[in-house]
Protein backbone atom coordinates (compact mmCIF):
# COMPACT_ATOMS: atom_id res chain seq x y z
CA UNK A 1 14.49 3.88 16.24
CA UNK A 2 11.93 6.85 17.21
CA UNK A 3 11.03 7.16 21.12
CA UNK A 4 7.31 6.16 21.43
CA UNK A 5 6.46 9.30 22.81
CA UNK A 6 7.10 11.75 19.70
CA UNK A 7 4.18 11.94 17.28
CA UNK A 8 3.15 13.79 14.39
CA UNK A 9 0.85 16.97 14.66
CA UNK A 10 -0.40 20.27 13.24
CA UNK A 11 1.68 23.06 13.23
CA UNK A 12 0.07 26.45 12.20
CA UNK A 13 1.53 27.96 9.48
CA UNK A 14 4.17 25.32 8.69
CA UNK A 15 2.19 22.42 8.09
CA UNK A 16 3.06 19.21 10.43
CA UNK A 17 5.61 18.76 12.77
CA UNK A 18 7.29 16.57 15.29
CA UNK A 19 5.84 16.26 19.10
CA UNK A 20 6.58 15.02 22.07
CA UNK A 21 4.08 13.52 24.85
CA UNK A 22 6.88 13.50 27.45
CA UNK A 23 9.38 15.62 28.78
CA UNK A 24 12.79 15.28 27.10
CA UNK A 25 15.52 16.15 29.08
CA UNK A 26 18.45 17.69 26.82
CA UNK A 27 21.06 15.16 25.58
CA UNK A 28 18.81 12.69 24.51
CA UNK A 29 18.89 10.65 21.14
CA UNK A 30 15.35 10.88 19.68
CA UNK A 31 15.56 9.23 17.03
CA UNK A 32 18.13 7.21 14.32
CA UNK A 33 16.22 6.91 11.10
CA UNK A 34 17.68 5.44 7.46
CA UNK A 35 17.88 7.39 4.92
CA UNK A 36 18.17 6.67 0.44
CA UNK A 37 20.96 8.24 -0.49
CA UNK A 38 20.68 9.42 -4.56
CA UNK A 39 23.12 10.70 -6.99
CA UNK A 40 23.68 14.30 -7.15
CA UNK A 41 22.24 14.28 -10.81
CA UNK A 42 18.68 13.04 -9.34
CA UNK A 43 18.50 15.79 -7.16
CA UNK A 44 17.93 18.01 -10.62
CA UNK A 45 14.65 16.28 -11.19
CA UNK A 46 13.80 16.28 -7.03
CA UNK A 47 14.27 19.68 -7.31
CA UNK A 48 11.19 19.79 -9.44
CA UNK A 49 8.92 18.26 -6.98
CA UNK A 50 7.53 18.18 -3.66
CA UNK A 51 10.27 16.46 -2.32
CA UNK A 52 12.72 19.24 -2.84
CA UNK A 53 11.97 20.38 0.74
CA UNK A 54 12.03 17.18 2.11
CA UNK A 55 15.86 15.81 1.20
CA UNK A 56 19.25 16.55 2.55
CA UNK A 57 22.70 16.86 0.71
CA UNK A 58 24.36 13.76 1.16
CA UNK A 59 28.54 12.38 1.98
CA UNK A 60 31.48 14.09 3.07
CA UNK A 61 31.91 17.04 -0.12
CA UNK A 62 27.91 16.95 -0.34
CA UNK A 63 27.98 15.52 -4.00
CA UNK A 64 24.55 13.50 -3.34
CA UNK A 65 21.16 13.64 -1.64
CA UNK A 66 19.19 11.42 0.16
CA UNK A 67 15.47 11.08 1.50
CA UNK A 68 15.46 10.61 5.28
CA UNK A 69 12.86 7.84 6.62
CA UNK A 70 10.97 7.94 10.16
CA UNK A 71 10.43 11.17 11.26
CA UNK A 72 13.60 13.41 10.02
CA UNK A 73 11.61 14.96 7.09
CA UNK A 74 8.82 16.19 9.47
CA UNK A 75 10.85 18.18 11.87
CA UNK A 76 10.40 22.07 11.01
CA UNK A 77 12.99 24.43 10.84
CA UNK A 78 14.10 27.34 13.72
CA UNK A 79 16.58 29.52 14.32
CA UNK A 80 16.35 28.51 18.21
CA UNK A 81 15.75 24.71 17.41
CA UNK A 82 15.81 22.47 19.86
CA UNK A 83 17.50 19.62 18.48
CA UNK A 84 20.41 18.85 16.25
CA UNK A 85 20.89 16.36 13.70
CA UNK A 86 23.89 14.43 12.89
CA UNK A 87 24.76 12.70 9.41
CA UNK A 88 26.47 9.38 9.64
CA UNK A 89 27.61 8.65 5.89
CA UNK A 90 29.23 5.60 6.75
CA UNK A 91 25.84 3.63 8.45
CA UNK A 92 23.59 5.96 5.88
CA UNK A 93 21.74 7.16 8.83
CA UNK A 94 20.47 10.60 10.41
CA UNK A 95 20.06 11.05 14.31
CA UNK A 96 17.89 13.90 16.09
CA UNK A 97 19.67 14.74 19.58
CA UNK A 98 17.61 17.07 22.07
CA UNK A 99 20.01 20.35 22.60
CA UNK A 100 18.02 21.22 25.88
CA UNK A 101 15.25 19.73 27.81
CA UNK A 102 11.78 19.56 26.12
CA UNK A 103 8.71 19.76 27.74
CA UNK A 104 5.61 17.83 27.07
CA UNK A 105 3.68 19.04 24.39
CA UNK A 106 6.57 21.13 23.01
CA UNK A 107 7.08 21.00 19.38
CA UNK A 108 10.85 19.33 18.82
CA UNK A 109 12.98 21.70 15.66
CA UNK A 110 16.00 21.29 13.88
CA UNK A 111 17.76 24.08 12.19
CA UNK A 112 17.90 23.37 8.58
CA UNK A 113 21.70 24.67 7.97
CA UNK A 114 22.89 21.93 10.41
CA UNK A 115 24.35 23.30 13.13
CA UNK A 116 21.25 24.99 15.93
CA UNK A 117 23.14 28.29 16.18
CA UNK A 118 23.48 28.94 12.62
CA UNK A 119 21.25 31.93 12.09
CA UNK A 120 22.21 31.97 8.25
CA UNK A 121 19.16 32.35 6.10
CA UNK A 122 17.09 29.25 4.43
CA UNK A 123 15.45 28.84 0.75
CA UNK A 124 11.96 29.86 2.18
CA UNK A 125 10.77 32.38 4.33
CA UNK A 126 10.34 31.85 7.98
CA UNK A 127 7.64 32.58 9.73
């Protein structure tokens, strides 16, 4: 599931990222998305590639990976995101929750170490 009002655009200096057409008011489930979960030993040979930046550790003591479908793997990183995501091992799902309301036009962020106050520093440098 992915509202019909987020879509995919250019973000400057980050590549593409998730938008919204609407207001969002905070609270809101954005999307639920599957996701392939992978051994941790594939993750050696993902690390290699493109895709390194694109999966998430996977399960309960983080001993796997998986590549998110729908949006999930287009949603940039901040420090002052505006979402959260939440990991449901069990269903092998992600969700994307708005933290606050979003206004139209507004690019929608999670913050990559999981929890939106987390100011601990990333693999890459932010711009």
């Amino acid at each position: 599931m992915i509202k019909p009002y987020l879509f995919i655009n250019n973000t400057p200096g980050m590549g593409k990222g998730v938008y919204t057409q609407e207001r969002i008011p905070a609270g809101t489930v954005i999307e639920l998305s599957p996701v392939i979960v992978m051994k941790k030993e594939d993750r050696k040979h993902l690390d290699k590639t493109l895709l390194h930046d694109y999966i998430f550790e996977w399960g309960k003591l983080k001993d796997k990976c998986c590549m998110a479908l729908g949006f999930i793997p287009m949603y940039n990183h901040s420090y002052k995101s505006n979402c959260e995501y939440f990991m449901d091992f069990e269903d092998d799902t992600i969700m994307i929750e708005t933290v606050r309301a979003i206004e139209k036009g507004e690019e929608l962020t999670i913050n990559y170490n999981g929890d939106p106050n987390d100011e601990s520093k990333v693999w890459f440098d932010v711009k």
